[in-house]
Protein backbone atom coordinates (compact mmCIF):
# COMPACT_ATOMS: atom_id res chain seq x y z
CA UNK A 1 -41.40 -35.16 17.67
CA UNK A 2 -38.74 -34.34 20.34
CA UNK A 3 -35.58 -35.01 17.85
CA UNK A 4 -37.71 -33.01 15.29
CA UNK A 5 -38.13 -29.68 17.00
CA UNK A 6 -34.60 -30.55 18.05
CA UNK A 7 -33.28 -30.17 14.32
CA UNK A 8 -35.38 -27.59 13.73
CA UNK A 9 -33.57 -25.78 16.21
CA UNK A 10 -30.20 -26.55 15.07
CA UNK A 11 -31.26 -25.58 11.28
CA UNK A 12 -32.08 -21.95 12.37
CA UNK A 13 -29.65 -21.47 14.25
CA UNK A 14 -27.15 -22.68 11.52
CA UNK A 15 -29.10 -20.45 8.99
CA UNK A 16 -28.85 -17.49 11.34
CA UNK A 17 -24.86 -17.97 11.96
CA UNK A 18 -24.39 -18.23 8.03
CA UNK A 19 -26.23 -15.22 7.48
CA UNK A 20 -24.38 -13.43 10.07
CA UNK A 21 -20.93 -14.54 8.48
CA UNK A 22 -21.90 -13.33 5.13
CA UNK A 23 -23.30 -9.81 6.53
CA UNK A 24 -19.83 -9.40 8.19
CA UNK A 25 -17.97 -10.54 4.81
CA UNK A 26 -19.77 -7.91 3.12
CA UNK A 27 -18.92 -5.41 5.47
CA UNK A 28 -15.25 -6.09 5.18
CA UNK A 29 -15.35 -6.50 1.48
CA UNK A 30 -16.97 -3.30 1.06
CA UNK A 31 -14.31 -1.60 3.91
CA UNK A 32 -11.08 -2.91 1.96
CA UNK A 33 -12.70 -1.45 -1.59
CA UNK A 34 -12.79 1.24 0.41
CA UNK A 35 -10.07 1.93 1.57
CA UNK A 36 -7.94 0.44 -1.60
CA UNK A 37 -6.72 3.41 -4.88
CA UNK A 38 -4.91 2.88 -7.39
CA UNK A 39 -1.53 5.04 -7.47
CA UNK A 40 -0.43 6.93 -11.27
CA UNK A 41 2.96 8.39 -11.07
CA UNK A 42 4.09 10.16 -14.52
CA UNK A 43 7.58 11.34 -15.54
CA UNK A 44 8.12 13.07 -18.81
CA UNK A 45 9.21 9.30 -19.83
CA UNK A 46 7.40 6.59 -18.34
CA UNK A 47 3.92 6.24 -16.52
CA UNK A 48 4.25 3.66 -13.47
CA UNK A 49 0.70 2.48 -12.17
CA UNK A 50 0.78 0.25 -8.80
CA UNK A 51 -1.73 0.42 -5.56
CA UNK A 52 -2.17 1.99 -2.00
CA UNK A 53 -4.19 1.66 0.73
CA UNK A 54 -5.71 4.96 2.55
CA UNK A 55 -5.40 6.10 6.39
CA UNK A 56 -7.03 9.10 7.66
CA UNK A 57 -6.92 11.55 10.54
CA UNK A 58 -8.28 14.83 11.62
CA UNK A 59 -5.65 18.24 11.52
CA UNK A 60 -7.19 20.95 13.06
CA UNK A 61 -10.64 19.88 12.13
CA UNK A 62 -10.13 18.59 8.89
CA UNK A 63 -9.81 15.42 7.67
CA UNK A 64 -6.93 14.24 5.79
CA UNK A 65 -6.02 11.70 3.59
CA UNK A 66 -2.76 9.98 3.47
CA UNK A 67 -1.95 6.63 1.62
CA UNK A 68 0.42 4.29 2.11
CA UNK A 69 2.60 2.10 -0.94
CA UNK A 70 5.93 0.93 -2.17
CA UNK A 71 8.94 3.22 -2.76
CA UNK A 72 9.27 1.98 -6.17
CA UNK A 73 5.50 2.77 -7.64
CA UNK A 74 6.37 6.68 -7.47
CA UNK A 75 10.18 6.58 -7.86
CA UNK A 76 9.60 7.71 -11.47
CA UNK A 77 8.68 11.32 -9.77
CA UNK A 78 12.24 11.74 -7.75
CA UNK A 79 14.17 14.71 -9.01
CA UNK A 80 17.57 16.19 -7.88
CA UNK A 81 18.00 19.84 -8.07
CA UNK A 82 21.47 21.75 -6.97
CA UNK A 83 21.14 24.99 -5.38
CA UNK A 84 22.72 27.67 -4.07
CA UNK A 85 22.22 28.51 -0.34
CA UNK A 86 23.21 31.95 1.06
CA UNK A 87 26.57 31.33 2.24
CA UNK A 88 27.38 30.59 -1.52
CA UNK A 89 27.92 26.97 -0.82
CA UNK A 90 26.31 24.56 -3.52
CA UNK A 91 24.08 21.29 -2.38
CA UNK A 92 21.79 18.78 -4.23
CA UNK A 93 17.90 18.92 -2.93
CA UNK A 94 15.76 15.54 -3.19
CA UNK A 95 12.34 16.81 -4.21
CA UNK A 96 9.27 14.70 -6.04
CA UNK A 97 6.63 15.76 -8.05
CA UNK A 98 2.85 14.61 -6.70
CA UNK A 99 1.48 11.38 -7.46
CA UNK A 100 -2.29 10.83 -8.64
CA UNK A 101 -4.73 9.37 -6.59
CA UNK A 102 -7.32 7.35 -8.57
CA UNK A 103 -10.45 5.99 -6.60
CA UNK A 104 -13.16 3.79 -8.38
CA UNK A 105 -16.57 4.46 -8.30
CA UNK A 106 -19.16 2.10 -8.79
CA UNK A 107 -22.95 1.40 -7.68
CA UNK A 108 -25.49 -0.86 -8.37
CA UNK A 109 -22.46 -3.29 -9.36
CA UNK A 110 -21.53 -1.38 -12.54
CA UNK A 111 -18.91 1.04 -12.39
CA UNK A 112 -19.92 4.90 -12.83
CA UNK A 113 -16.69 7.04 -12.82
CA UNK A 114 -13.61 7.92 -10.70
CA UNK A 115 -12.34 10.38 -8.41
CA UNK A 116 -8.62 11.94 -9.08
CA UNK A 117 -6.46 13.30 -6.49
CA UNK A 118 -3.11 14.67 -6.36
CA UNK A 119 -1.09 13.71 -3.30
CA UNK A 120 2.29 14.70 -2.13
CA UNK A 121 5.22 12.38 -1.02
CA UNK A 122 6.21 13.26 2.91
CA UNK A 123 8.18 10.13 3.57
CA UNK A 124 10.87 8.05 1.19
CA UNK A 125 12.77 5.19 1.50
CA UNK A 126 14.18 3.86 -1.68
CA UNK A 127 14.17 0.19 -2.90
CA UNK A 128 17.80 0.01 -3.44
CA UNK A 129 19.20 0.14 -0.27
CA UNK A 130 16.12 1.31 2.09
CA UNK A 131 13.01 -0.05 2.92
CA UNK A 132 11.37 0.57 -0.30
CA UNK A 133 8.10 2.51 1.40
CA UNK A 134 6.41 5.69 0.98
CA UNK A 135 3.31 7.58 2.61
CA UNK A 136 2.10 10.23 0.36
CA UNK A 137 -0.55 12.90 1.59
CA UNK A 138 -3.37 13.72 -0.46
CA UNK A 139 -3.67 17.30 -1.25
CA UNK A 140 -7.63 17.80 -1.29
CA UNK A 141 -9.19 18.20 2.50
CA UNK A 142 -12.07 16.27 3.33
CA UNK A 143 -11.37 13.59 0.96
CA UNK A 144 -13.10 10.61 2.68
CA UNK A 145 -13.01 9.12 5.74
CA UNK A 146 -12.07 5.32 4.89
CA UNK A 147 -9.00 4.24 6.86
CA UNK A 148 -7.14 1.04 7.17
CA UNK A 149 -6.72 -0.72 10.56
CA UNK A 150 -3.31 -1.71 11.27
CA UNK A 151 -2.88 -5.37 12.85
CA UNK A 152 -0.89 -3.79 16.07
CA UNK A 153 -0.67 -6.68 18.19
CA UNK A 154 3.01 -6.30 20.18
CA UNK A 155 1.79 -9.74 21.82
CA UNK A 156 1.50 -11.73 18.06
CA UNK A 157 3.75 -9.87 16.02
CA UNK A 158 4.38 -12.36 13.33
CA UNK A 159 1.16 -13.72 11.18
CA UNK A 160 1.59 -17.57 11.09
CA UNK A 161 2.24 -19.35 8.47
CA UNK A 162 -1.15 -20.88 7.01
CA UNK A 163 -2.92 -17.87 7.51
CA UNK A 164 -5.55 -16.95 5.59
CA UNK A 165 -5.32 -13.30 3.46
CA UNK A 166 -7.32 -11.15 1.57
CA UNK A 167 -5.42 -9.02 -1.44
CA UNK A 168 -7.07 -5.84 -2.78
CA UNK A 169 -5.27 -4.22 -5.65
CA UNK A 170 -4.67 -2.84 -9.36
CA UNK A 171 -4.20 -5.88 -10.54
CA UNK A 172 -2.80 -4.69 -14.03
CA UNK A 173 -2.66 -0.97 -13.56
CA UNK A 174 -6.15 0.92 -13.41
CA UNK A 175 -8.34 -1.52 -15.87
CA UNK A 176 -8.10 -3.97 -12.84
CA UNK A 177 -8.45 -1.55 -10.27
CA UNK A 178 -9.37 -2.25 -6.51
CA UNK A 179 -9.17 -6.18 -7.64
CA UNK A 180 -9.98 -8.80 -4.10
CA UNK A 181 -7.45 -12.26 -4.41
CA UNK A 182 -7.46 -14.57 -1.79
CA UNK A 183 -4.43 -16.33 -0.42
CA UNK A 184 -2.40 -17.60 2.71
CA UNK A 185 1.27 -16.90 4.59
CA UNK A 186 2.94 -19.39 3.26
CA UNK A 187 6.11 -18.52 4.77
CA UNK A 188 7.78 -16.10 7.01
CA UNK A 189 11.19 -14.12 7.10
CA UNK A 190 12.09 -14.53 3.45
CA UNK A 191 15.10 -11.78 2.72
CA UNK A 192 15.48 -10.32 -0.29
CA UNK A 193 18.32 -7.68 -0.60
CA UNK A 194 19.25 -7.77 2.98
CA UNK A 195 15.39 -6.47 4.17
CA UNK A 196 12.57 -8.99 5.78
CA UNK A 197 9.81 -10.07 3.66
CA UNK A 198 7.12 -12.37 4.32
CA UNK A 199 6.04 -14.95 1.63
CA UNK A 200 2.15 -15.28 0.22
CA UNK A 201 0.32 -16.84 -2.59
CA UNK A 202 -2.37 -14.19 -2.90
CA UNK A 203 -2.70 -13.47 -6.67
CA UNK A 204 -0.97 -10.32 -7.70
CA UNK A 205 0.26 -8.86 -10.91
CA UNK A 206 1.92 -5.79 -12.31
CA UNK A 207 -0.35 -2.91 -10.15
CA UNK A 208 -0.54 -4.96 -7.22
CA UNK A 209 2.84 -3.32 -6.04
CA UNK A 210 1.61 -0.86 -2.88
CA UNK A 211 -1.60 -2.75 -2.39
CA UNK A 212 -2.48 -4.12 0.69
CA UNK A 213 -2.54 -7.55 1.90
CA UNK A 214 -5.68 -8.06 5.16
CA UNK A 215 -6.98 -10.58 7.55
CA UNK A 216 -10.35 -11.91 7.07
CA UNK A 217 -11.50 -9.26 9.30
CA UNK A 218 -9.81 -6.50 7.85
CA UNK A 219 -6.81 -5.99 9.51
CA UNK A 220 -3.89 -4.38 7.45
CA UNK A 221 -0.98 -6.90 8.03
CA UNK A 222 1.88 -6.29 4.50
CA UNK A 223 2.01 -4.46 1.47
CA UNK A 224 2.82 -6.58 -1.69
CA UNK A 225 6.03 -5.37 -2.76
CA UNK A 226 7.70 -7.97 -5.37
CA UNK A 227 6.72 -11.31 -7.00
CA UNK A 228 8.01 -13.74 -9.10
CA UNK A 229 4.94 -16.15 -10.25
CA UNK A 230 1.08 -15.87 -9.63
CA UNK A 231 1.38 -17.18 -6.02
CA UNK A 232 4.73 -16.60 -5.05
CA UNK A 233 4.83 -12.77 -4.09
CA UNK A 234 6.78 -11.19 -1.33
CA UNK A 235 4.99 -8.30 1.26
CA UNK A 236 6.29 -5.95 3.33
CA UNK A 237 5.42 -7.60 6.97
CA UNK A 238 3.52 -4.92 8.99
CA UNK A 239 6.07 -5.44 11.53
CA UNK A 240 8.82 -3.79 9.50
CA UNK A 241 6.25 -1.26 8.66
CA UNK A 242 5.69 -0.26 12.33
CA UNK A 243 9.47 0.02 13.06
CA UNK A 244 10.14 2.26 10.04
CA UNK A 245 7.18 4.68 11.05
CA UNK A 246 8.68 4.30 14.67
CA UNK A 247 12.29 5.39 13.35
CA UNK A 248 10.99 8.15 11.09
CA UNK A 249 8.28 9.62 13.80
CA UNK A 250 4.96 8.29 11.39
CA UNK A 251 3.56 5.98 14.30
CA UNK A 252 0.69 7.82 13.97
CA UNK A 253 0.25 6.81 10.19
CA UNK A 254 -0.06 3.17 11.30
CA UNK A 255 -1.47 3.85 15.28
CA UNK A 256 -4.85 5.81 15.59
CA UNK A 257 -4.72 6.39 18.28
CA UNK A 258 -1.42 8.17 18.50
CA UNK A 259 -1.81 12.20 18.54
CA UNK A 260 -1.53 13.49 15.35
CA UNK A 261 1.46 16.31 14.26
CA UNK A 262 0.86 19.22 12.69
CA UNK A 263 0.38 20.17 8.69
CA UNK A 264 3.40 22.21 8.99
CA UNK A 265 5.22 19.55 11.49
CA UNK A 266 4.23 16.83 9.06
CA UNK A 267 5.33 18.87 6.00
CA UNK A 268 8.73 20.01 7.69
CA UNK A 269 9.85 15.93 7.77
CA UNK A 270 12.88 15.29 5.41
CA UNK A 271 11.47 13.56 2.40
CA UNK A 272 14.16 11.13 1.85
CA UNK A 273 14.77 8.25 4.68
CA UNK A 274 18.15 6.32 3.17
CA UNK A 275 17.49 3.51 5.57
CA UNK A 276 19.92 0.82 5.37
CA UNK A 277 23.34 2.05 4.89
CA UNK A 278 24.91 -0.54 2.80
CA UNK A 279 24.92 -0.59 -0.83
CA UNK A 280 23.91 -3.92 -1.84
CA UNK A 281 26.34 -6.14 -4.47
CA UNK A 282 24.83 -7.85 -7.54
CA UNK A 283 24.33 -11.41 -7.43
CA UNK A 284 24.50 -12.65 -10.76
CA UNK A 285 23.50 -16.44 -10.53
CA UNK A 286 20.41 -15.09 -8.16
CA UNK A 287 16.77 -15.27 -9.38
CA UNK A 288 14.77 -12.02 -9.74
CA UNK A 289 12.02 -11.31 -7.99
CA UNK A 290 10.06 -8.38 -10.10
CA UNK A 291 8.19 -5.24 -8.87
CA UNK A 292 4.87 -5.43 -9.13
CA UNK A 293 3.72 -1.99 -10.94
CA UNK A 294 2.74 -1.34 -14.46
CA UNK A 295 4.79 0.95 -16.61
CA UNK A 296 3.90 1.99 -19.92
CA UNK A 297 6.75 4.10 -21.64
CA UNK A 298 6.04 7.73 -23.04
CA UNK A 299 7.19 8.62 -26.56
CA UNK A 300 8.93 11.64 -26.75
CA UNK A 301 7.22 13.59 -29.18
CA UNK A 302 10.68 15.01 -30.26
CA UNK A 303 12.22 11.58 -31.39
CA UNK A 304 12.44 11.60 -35.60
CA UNK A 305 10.04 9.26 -37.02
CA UNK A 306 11.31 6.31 -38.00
């Protein structure tokens, strides 16, 4: 009777701790979704569709909306412009056009619409020979308040190897928006045009570019970035991530609890961050590793027909 009541025990108790791990899955599930949009960038030639993942902080009593992703999903909207400054001397201007912020809707596990927002590019660092990141700002106050949790630990920088990951993406563009893989570090410290990369086997496909890659609690650790096979895709290591918002004054895009600049301060910052000085040389017998984004090319309406 003893041994009985004795199971007993140890069957509730199980039941209880099972239930409590899938309440806290759901929880984090529904957080990433969250937090996860899918990133349109349209040129008069070519629409580029890839992922981001939203932070967001209060200005002067509003909230706002910013949204990190890779360089290369919105290069499509870079434009150079000369002009003229007062003393008469001539000089080219780096400017962008906004990117459009696309956030799923769905309830009662059928989807029932989307939300659109523009969002302007602040920061730039190009994939050639930078760091291939960009934080854009959304436009429209009061957006939401979902925001990612950076993995900040100065103690643990580097996720180990065998690690297990959550992916949350646009896996093909917008039809596979907001898409959850699973996955693990399977290596670390992979470089790829002279610029640290960390090595996973979450699934990812064209979209998944931007999107971010979590712990099993949540925690934003890398940004897919590149891949060359299902499970072979490179991230952006949160690390790097950290030190380029440290070098460019964003800490507080990645730190909450760092005090946050100005609208005008934040809009003053010079769009374009070069980054790494050094042009890189083209390696001809070296395998490619692809961007992840979808890009479907626009017709020009002009072109004779054929």
């Amino acid at each position: 009777m003893k041994q009985l009541i004795n199971y007993i025990i140890l069957f509730t108790f199980m039941s209880q701790s099972v239930l409590a791990d899938f309440k806290e899955r759901k929880e984090v599930v529904k957080y990433l979704q969250d937090i996860s949009v899918t990133i349109k960038s349209q040129s008069r030639h070519s629409q580029s569709e890839g992922s981001g993942v939203l932070i967001t902080r209060k200005i002067g009593g509003e909230e706002v909306s910013f949204v990190w992703t890779c360089a290369h999903v919105i290069d499509n909207l870079r434009k150079i412009r000369s002009i003229v400054d007062p003393s008469g001397s001539s000089r080219k201007v780096v400017e962008f056009d906004d990117a459009q912020i696309i956030k799923e809707l769905v309830e009662g596990g059928r989807r029932v619409g989307e939300i659109k927002m523009d969002a302007k590019v602040i920061r730039y660092s190009n994939y050639t020979h930078g760091h291939d990141l960009a934080l854009l700002m959304v436009r429209a106050k009061n957006y939401g308040k979902a925001s990612a949790k950076f993995y900040l630990s100065k103690e643990d920088p580097i996720i180990p190897i065998g690690t297990s990951l959550f992916h949350v993406g646009s896996l093909l563009g917008q039809m596979g928006s907001n898409s959850m893989t699973t996955g693990i570090v399977s290596q670390i410290g992979r470089i790829e045009d002279k610029v640290e990369f960390d090595q996973t086997t979450v699934a990812s496909f064209p979209g998944s570019s931007g999107g971010g890659v979590f712990l099993e609690d949540g925690k934003y650790v890398g940004m897919i970035a590149r891949g060359a096979g299902e499970s072979f895709n490179l991230m952006i290591p949160v690390r790097r991530i950290i030190q380029w918002s440290e070098d460019n004054n964003l800490s507080w895009a990645v730190d909450s609890t760092i005090e946050m600049p100005s609208l005008k301060e934040i809009e003053s910052l010079p769009i374009e961050d070069v980054g790494i000085k050094n042009i890189q040389e083209k390696n001809e017998n070296k395998k490619e590793i692809n961007f992840l984004i979808k890009v479907t090319k626009i017709p020009n309406p002009f072109d004779k027909a054929k």
